[in-house]
N, C-alpha and C. Protein backbone atom coordinates (compact mmCIF):
# COMPACT_ATOMS: atom_id res chain seq x y z
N UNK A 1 -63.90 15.14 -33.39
CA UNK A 1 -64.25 15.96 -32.24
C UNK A 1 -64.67 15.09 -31.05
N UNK A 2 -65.55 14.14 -31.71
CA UNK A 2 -65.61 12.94 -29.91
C UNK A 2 -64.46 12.11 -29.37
N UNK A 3 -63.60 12.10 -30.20
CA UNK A 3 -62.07 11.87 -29.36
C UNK A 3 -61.73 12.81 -28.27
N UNK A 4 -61.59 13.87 -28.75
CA UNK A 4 -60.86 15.14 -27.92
C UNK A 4 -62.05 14.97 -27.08
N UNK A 5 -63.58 15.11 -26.69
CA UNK A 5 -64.45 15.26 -25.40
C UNK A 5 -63.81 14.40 -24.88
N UNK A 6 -64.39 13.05 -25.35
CA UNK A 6 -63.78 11.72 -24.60
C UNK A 6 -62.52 11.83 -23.60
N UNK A 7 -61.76 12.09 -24.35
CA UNK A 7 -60.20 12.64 -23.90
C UNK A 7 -60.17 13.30 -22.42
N UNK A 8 -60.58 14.82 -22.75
CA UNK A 8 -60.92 15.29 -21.85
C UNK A 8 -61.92 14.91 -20.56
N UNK A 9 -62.87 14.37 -20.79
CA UNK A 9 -63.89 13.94 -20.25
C UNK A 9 -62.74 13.10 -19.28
N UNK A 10 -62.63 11.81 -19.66
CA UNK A 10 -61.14 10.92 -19.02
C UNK A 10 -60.69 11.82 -18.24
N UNK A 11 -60.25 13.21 -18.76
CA UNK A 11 -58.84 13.56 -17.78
C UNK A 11 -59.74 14.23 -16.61
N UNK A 12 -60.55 14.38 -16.93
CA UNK A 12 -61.49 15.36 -15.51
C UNK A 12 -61.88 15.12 -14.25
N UNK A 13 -61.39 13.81 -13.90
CA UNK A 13 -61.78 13.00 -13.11
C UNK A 13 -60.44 12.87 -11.87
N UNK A 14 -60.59 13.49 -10.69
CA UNK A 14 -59.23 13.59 -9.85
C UNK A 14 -58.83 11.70 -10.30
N UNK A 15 -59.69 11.00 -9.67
CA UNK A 15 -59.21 9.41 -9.25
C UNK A 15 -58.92 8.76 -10.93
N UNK A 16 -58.54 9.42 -11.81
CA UNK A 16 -58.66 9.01 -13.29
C UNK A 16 -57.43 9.33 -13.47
N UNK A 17 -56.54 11.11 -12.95
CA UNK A 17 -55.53 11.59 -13.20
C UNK A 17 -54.81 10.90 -11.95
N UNK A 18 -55.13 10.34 -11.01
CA UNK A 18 -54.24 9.45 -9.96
C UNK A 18 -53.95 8.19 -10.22
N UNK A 19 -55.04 7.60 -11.39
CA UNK A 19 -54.31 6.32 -11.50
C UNK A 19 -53.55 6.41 -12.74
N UNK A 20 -54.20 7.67 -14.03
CA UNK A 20 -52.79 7.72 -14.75
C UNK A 20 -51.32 8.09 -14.55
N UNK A 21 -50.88 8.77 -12.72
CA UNK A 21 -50.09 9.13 -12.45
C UNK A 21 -49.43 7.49 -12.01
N UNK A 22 -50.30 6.38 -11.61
CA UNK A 22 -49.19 5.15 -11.20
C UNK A 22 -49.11 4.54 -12.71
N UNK A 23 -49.51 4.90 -13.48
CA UNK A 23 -49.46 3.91 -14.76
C UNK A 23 -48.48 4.77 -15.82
N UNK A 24 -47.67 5.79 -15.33
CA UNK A 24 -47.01 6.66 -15.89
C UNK A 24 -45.47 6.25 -14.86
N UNK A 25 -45.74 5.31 -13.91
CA UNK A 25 -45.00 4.86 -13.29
C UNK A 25 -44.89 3.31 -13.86
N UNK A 26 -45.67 2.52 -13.75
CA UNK A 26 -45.22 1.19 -14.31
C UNK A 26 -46.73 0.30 -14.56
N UNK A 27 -47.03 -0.73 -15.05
CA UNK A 27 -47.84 -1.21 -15.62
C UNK A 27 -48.74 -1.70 -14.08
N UNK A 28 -50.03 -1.65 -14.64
CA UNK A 28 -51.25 -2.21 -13.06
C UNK A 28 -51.82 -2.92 -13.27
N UNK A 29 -51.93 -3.89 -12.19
CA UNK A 29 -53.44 -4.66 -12.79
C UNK A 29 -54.32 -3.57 -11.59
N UNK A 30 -55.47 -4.27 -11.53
CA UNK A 30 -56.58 -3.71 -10.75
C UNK A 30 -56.45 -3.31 -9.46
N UNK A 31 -56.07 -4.69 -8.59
CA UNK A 31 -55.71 -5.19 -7.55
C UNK A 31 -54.72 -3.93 -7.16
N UNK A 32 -53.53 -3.64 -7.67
CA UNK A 32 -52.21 -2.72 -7.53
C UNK A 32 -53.48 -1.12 -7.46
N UNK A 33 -54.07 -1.35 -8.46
CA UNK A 33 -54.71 0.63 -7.95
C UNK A 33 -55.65 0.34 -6.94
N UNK A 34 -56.41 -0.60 -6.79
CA UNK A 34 -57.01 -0.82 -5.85
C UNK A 34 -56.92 -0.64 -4.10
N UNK A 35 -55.29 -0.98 -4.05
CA UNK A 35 -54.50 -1.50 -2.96
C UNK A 35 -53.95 0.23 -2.57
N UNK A 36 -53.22 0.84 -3.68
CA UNK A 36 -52.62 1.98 -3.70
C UNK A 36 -53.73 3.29 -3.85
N UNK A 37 -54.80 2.85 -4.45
CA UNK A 37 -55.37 4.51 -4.00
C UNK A 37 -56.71 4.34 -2.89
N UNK A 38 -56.69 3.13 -2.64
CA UNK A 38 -57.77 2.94 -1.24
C UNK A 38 -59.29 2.85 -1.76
N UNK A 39 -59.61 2.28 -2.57
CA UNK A 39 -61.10 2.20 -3.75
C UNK A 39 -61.50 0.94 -3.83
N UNK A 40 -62.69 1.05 -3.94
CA UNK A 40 -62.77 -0.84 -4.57
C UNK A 40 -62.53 -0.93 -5.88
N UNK A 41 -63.13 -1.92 -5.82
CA UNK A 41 -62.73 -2.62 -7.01
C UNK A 41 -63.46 -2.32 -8.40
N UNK A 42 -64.76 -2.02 -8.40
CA UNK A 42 -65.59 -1.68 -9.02
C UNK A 42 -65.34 -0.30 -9.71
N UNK A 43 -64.72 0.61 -8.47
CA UNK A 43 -64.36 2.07 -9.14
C UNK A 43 -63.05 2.15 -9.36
N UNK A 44 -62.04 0.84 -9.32
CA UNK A 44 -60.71 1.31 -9.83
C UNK A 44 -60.97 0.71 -11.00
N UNK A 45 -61.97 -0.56 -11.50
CA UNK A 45 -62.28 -1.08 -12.80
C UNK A 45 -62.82 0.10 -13.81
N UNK A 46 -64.02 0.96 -13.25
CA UNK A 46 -64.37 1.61 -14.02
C UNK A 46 -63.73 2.54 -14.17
N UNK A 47 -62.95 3.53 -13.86
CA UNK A 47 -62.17 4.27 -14.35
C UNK A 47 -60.92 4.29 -15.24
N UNK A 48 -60.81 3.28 -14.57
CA UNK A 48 -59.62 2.27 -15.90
C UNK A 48 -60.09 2.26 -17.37
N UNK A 49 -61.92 1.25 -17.29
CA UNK A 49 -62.20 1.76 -18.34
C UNK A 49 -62.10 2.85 -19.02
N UNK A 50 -62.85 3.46 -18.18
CA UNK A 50 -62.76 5.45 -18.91
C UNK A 50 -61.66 5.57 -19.39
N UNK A 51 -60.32 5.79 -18.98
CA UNK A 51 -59.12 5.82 -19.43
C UNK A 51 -58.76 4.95 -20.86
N UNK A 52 -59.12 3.65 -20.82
CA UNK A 52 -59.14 2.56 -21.46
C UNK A 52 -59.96 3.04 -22.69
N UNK A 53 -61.28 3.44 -22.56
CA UNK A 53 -61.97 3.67 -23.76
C UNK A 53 -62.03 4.97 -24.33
N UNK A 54 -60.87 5.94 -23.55
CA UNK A 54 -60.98 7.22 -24.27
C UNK A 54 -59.59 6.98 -25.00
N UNK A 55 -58.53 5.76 -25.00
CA UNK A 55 -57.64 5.43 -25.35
C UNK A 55 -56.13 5.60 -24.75
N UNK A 56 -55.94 6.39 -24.23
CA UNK A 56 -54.65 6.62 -23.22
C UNK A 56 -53.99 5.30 -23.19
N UNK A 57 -54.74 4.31 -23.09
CA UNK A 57 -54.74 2.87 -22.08
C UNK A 57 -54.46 2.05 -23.02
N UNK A 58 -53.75 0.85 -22.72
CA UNK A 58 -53.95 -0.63 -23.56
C UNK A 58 -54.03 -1.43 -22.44
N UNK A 59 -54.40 -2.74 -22.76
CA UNK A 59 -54.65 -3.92 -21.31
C UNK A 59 -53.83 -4.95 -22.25
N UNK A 60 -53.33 -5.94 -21.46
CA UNK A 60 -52.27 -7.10 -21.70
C UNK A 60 -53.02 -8.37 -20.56
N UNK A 61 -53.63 -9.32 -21.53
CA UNK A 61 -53.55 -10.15 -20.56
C UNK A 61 -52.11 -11.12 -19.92
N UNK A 62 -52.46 -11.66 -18.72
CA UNK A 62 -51.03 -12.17 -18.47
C UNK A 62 -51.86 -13.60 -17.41
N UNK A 63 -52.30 -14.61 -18.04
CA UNK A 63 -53.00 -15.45 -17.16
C UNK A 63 -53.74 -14.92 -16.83
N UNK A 64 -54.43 -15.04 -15.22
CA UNK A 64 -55.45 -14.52 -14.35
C UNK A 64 -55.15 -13.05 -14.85
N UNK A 65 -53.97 -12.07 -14.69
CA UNK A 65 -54.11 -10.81 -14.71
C UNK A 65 -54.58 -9.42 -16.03
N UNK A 66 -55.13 -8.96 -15.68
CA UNK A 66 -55.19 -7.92 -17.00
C UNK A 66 -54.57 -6.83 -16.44
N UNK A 67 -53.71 -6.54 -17.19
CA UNK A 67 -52.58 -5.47 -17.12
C UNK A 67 -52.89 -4.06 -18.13
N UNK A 68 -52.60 -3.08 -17.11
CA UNK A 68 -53.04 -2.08 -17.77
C UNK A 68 -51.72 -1.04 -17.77
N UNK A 69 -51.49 -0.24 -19.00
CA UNK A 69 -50.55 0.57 -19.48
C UNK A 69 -50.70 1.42 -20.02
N UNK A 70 -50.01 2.95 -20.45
CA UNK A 70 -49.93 3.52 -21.01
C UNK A 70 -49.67 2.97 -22.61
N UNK A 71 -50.85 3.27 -23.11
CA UNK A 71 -51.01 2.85 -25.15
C UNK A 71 -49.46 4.14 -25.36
N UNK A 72 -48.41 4.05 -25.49
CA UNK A 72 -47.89 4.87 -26.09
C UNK A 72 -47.82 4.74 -27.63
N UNK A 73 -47.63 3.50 -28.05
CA UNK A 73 -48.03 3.24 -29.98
C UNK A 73 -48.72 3.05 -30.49
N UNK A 74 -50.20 3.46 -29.75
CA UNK A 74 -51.47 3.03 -30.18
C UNK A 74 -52.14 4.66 -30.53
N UNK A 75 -52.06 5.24 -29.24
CA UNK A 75 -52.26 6.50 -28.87
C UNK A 75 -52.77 7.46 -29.94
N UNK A 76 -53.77 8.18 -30.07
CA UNK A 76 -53.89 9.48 -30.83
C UNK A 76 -52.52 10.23 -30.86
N UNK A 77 -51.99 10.91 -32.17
CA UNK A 77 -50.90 11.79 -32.39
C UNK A 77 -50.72 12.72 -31.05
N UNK A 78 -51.75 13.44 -30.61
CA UNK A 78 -51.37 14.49 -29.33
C UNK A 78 -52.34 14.19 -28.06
N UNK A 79 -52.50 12.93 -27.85
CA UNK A 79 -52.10 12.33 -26.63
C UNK A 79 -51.11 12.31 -25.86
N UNK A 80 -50.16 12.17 -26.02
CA UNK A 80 -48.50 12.53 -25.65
C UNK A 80 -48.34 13.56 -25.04
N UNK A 81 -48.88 14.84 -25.58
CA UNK A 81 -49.07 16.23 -24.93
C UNK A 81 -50.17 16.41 -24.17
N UNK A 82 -51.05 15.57 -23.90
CA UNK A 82 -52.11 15.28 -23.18
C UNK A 82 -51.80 15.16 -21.94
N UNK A 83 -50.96 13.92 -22.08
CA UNK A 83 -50.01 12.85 -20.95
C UNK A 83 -49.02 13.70 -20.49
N UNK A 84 -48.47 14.71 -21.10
CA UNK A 84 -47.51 15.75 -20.53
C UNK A 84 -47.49 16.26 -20.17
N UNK A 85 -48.63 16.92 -20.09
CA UNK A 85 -49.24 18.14 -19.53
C UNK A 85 -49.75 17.83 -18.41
N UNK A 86 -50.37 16.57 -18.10
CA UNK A 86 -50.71 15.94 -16.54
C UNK A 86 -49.56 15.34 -16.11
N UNK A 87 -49.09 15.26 -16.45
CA UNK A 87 -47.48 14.86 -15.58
C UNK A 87 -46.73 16.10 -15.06
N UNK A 88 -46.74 17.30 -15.81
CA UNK A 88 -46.43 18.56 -15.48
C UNK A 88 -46.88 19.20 -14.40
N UNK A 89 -48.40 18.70 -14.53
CA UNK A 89 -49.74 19.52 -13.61
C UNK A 89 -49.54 18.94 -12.00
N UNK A 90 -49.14 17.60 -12.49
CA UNK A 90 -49.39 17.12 -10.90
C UNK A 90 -48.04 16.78 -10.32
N UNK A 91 -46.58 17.94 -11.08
CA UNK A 91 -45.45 17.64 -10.34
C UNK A 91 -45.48 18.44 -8.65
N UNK A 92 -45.10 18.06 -7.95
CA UNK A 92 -45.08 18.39 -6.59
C UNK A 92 -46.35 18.35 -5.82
N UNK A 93 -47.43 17.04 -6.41
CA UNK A 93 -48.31 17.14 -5.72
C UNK A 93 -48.09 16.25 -4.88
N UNK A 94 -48.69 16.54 -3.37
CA UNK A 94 -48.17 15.43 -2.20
C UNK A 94 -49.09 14.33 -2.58
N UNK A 95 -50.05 14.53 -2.70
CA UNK A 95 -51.19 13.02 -3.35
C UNK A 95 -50.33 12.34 -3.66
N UNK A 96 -50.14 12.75 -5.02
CA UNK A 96 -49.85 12.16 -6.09
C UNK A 96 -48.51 11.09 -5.72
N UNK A 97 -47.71 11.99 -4.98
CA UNK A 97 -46.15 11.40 -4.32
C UNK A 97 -46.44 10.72 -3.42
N UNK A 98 -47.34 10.32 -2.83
CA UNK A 98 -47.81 9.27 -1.71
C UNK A 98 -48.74 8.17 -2.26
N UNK A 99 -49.19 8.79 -3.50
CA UNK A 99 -49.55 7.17 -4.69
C UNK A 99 -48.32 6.46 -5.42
N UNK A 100 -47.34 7.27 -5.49
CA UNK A 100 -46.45 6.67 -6.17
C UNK A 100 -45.25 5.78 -4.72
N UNK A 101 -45.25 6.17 -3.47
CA UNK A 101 -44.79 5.22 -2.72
C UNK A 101 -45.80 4.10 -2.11
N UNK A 102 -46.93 4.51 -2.41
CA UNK A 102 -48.33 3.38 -2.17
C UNK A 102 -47.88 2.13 -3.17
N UNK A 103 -48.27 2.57 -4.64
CA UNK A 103 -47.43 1.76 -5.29
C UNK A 103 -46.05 0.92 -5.14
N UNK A 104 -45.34 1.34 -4.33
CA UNK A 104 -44.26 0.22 -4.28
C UNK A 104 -44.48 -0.63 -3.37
N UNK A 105 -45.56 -0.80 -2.51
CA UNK A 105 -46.09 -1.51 -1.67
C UNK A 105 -46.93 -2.63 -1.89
N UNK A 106 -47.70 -2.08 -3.27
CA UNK A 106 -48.90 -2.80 -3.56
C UNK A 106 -48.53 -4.14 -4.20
N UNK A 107 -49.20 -5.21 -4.18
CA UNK A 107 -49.04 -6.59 -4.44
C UNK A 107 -50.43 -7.09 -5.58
N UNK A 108 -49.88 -7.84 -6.53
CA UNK A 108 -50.97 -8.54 -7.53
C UNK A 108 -51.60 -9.82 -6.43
N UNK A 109 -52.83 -10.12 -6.23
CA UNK A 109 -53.39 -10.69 -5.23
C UNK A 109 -54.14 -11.88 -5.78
N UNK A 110 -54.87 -12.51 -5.25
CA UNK A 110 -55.58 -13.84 -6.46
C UNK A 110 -56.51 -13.22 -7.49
N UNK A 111 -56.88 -14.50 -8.03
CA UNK A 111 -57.87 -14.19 -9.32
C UNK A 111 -58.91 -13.17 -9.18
N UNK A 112 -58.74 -12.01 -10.59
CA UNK A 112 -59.44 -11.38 -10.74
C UNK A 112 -59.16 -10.03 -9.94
N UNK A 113 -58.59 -10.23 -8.86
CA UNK A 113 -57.69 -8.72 -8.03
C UNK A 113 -59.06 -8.50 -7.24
N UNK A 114 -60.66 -9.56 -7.27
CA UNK A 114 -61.34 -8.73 -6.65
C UNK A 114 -61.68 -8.91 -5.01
N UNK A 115 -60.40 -8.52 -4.43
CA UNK A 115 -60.58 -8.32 -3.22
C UNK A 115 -59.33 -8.25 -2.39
N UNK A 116 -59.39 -7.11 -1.59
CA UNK A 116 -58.71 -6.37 -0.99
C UNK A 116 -57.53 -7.46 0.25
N UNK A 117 -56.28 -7.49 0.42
CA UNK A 117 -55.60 -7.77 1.09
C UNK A 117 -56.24 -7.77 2.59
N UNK A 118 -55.55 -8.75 3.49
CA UNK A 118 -56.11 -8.27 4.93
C UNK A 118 -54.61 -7.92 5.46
């Protein structure tokens, strides 16, 4: 039963379901949600966590970067329908479609991602 709160808890969060909408697009480090949903650094880290520790998430280091992804083989059994159901929820949202061309903009930046492009 503290999976499923957790779970939920994760999904309740607008800036939680916006960065699982770019990571349902392609893998992030910090820096990339940082850049693309206009946040620092501190609150695109911690929500990541949230995501991260309610499980949705896996991280990959890659050198300096920690890369964050959708756990699809890690995942609780109906997570999947979790993940589907917010992909469903937020089709035709203009947000959401203006994070996902934010994202093709955004750039991995120096060590640690902590700090914003000029």
């Amino acid at each position: 039963m503290r999976d499923v709160v957790k779970a939920f808890k994760a999904l309740s969060d607008k800036t939680r379901l916006r960065i699982l909408n770019l990571l349902l697009e392609k893998e992030c480090c910090v820096c990339e949600v940082m850049q693309t949903l206009g946040i620092s650094q501190t609150s695109a880290s911690r929500n990541l966590s949230a995501l991260y520790d309610a499980g949705f998430l896996k991280l990959r280091k890659n050198g300096l970067w920690s890369l964050y992804s959708i756990d699809q083989e890690g995942m609780k059994e109906y997570f999947p329908d979790l993940i589907n159901a917010v992909r469903k929820a937020l089709e035709g949202n203009e947000v959401v479609a203006m994070d996902r061309e934010h994202l093709k903009k955004a750039e991995r930046i120096g060590p640690g991602c902590a700090r914003q492009p000029s």
